[in-house]
PDB file of N, CA and C in Angstrom:
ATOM      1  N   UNK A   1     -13.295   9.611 -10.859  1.00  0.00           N
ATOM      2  CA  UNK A   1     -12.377  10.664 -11.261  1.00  0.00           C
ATOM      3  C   UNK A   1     -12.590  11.875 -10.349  1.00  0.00           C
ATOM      4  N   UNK A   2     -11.068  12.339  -9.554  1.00  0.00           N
ATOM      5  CA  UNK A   2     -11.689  13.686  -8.928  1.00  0.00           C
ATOM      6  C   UNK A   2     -11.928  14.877  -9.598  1.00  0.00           C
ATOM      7  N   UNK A   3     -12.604  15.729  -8.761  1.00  0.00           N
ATOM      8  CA  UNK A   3     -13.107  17.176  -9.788  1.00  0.00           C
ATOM      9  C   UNK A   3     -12.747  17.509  -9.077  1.00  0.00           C
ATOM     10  N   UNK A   4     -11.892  19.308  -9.961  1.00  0.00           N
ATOM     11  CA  UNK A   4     -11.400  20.530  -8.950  1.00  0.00           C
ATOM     12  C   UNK A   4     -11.954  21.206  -9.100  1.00  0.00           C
ATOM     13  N   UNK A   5     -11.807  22.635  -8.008  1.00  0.00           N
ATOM     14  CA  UNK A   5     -12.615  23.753  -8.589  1.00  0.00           C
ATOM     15  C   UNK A   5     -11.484  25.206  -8.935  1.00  0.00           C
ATOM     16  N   UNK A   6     -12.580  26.058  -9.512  1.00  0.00           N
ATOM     17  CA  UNK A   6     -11.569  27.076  -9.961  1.00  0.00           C
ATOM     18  C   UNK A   6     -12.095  28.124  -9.954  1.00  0.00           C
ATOM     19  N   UNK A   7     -11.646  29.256  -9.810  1.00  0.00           N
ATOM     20  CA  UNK A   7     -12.240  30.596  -9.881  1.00  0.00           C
ATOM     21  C   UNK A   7     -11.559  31.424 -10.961  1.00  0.00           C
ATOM     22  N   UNK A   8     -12.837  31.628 -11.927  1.00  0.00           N
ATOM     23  CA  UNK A   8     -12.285  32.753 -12.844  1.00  0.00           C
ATOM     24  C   UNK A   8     -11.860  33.953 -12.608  1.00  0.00           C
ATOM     25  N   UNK A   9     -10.288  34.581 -12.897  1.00  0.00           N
ATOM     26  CA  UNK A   9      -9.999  35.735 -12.583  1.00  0.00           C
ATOM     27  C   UNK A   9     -10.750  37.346 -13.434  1.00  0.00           C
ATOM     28  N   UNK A  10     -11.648  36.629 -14.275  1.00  0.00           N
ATOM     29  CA  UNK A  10     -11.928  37.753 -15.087  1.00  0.00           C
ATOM     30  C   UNK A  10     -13.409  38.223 -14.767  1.00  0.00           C
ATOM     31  N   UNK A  11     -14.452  36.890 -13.731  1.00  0.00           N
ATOM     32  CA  UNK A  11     -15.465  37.354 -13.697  1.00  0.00           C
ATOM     33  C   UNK A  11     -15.842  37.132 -12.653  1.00  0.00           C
ATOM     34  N   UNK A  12     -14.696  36.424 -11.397  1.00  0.00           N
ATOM     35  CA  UNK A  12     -15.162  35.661 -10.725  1.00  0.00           C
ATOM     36  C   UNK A  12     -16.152  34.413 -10.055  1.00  0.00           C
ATOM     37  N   UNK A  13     -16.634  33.858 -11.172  1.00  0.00           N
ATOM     38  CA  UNK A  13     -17.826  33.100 -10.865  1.00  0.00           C
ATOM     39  C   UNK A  13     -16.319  31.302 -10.353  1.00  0.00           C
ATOM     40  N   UNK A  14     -16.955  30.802  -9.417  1.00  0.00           N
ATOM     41  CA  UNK A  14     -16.118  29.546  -8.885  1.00  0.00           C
ATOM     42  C   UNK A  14     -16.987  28.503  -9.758  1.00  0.00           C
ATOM     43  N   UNK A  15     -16.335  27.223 -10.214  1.00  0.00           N
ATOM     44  CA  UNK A  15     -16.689  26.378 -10.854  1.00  0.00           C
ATOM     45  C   UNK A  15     -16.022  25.259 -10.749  1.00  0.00           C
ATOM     46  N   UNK A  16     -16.780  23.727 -10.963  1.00  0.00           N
ATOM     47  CA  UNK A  16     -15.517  22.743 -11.125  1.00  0.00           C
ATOM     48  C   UNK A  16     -15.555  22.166 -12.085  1.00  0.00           C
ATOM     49  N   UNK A  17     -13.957  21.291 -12.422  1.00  0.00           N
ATOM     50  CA  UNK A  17     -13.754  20.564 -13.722  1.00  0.00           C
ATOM     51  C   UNK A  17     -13.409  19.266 -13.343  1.00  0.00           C
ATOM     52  N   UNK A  18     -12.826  18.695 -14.379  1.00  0.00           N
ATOM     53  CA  UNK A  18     -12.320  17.179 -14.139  1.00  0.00           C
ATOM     54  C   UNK A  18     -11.148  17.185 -13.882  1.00  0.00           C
ATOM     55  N   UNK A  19      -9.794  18.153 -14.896  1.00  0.00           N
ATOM     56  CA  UNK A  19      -8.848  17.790 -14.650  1.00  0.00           C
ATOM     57  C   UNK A  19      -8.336  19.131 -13.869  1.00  0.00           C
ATOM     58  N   UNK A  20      -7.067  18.866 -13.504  1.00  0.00           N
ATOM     59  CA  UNK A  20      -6.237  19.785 -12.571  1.00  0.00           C
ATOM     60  C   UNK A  20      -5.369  21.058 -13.272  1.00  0.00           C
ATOM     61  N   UNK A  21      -5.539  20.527 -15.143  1.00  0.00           N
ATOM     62  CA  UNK A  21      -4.219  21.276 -15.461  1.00  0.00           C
ATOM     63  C   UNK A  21      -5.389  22.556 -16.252  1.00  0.00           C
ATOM     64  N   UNK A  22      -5.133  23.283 -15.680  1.00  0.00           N
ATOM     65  CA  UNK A  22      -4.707  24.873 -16.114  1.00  0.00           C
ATOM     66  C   UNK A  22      -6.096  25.285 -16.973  1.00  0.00           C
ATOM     67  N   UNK A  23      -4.797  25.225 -17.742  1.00  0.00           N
ATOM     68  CA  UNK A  23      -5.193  25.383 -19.674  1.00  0.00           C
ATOM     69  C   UNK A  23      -5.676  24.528 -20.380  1.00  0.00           C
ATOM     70  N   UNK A  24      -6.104  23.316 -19.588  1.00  0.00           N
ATOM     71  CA  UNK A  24      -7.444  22.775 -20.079  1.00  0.00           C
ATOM     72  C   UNK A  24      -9.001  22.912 -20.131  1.00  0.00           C
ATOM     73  N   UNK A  25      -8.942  23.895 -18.366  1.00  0.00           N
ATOM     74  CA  UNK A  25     -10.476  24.663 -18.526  1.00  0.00           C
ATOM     75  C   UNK A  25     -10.653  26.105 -18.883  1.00  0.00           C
ATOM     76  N   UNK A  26     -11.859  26.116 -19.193  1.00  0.00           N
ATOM     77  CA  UNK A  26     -12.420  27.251 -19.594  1.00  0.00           C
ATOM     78  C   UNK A  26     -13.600  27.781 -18.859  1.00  0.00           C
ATOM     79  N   UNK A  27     -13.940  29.320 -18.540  1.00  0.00           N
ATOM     80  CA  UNK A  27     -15.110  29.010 -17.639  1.00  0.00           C
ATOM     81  C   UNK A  27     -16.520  29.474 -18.264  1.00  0.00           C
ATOM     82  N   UNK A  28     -17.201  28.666 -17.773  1.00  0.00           N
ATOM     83  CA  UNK A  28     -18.160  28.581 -18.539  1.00  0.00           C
ATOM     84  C   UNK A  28     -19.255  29.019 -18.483  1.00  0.00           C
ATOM     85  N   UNK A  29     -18.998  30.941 -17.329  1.00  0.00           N
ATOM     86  CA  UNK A  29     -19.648  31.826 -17.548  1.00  0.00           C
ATOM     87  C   UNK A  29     -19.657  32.952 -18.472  1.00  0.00           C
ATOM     88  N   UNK A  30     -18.142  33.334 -18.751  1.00  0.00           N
ATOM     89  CA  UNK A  30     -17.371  34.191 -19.778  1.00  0.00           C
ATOM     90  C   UNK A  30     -16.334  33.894 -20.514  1.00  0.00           C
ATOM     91  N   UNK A  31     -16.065  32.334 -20.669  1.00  0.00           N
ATOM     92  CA  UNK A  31     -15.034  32.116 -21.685  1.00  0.00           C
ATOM     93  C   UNK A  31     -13.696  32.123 -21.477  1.00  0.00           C
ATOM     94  N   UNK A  32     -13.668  32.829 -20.411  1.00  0.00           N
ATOM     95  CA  UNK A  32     -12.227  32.642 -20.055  1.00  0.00           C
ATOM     96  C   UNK A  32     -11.323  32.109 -19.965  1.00  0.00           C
ATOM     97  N   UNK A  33     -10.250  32.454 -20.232  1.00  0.00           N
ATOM     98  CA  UNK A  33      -8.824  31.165 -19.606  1.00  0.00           C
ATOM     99  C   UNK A  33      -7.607  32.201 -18.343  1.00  0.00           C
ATOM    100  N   UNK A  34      -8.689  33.105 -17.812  1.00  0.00           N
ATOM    101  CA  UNK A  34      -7.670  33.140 -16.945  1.00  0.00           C
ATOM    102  C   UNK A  34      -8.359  32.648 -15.223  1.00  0.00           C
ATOM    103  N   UNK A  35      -7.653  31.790 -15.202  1.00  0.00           N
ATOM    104  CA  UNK A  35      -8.898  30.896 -14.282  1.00  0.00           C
ATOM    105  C   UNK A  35      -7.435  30.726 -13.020  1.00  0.00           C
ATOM    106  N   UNK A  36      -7.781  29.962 -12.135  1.00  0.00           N
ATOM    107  CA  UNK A  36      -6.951  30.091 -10.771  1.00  0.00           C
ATOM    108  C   UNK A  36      -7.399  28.386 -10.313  1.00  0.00           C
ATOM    109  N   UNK A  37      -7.108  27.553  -9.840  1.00  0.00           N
ATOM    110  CA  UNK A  37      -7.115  26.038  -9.307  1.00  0.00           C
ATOM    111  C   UNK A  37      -7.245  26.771  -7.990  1.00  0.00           C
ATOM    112  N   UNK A  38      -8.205  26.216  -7.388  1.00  0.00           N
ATOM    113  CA  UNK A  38      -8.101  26.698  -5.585  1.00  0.00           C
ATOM    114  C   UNK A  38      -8.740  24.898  -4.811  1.00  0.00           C
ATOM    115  N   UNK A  39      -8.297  24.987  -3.462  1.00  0.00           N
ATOM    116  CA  UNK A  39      -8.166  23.989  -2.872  1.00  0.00           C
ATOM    117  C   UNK A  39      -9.775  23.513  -2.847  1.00  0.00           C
ATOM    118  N   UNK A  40      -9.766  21.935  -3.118  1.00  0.00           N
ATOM    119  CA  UNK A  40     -11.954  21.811  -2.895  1.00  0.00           C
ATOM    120  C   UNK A  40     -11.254  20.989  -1.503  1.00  0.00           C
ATOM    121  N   UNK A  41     -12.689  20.900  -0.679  1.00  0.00           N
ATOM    122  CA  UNK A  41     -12.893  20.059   0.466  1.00  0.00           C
ATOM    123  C   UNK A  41     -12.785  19.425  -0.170  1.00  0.00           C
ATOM    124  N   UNK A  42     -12.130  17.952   0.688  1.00  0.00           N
ATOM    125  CA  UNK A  42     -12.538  16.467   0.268  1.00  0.00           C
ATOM    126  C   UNK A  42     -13.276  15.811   0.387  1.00  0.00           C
ATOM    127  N   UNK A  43     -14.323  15.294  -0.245  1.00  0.00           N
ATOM    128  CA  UNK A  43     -15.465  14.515  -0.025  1.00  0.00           C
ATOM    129  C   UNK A  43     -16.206  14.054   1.714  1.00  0.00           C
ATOM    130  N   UNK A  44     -15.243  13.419   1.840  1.00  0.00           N
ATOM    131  CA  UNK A  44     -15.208  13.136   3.493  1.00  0.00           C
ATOM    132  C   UNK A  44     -15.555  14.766   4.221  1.00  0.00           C
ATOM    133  N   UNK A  45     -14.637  15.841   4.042  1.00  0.00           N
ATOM    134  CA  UNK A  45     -15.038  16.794   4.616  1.00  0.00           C
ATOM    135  C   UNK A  45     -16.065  17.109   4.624  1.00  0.00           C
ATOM    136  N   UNK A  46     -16.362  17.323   3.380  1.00  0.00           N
ATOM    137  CA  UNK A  46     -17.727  18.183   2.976  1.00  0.00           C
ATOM    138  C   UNK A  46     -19.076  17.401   3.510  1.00  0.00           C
ATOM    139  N   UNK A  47     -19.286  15.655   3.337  1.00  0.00           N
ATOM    140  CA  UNK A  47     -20.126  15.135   4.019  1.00  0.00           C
ATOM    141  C   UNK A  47     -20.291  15.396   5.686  1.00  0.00           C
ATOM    142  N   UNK A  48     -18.908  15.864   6.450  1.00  0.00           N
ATOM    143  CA  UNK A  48     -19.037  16.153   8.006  1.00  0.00           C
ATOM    144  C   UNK A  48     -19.356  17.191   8.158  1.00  0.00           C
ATOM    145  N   UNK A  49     -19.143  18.285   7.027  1.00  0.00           N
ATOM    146  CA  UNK A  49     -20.213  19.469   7.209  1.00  0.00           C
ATOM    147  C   UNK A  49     -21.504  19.556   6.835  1.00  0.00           C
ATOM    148  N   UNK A  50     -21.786  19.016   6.049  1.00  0.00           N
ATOM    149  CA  UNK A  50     -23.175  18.408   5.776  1.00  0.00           C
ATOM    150  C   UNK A  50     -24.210  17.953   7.296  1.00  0.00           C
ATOM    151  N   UNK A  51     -23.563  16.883   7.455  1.00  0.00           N
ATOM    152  CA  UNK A  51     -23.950  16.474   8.606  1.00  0.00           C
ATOM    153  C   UNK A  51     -24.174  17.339  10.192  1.00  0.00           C
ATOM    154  N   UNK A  52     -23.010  18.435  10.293  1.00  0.00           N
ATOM    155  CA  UNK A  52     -22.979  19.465  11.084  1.00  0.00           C
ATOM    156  C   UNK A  52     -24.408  20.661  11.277  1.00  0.00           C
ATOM    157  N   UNK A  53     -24.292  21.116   9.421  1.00  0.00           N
ATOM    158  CA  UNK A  53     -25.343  21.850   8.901  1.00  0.00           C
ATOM    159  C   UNK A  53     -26.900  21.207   9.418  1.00  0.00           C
ATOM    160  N   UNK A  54     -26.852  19.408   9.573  1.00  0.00           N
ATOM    161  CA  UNK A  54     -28.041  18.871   9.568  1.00  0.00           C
ATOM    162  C   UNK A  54     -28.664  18.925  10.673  1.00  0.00           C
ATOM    163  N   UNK A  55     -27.310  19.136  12.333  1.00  0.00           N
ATOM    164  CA  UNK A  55     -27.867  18.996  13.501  1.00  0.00           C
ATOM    165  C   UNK A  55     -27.812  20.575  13.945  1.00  0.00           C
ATOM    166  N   UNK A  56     -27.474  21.157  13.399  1.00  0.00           N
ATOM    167  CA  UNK A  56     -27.338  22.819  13.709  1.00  0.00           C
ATOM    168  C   UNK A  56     -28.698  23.364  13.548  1.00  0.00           C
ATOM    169  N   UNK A  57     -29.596  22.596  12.373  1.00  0.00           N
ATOM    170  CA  UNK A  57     -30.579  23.360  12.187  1.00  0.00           C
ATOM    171  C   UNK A  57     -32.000  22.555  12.917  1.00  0.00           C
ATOM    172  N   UNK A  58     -31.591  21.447  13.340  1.00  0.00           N
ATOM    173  CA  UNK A  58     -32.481  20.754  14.235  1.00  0.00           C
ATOM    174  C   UNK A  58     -32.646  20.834  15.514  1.00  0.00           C
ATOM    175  N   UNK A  59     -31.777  21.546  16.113  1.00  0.00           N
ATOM    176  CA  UNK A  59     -31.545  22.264  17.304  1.00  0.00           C
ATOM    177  C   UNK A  59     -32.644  23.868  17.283  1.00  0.00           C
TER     178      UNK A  59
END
């Protein structure tokens, strides 16, 4: 199942959930529901930055 992430507009803390819609999450630093869906890397991405991060610091 993919997970999104979201940023609360009331406290800003970023977080992720399971589903995509809305007004199903809540955040689960302050309770909120005024929350925002923002774009996540895709798996694939995030592992090629991973990997980037791994030879950047071995250098």
């Amino acid at each position: 199942m993919p997970d999104y992430e979201f940023v609360c507009q009331e406290c800003g803390r970023t977080f992720r959930g399971l589903t995509s819609h809305i007004g199903d999450e809540m955040c689960p630093a302050c309770g909120g529901f005024d929350i925002e869906l923002v774009p996540a890397p895709s798996r694939e991405s995030a592992q090629a930055d991973d990997r980037q991060d791994t030879r950047d610091t071995e250098n």
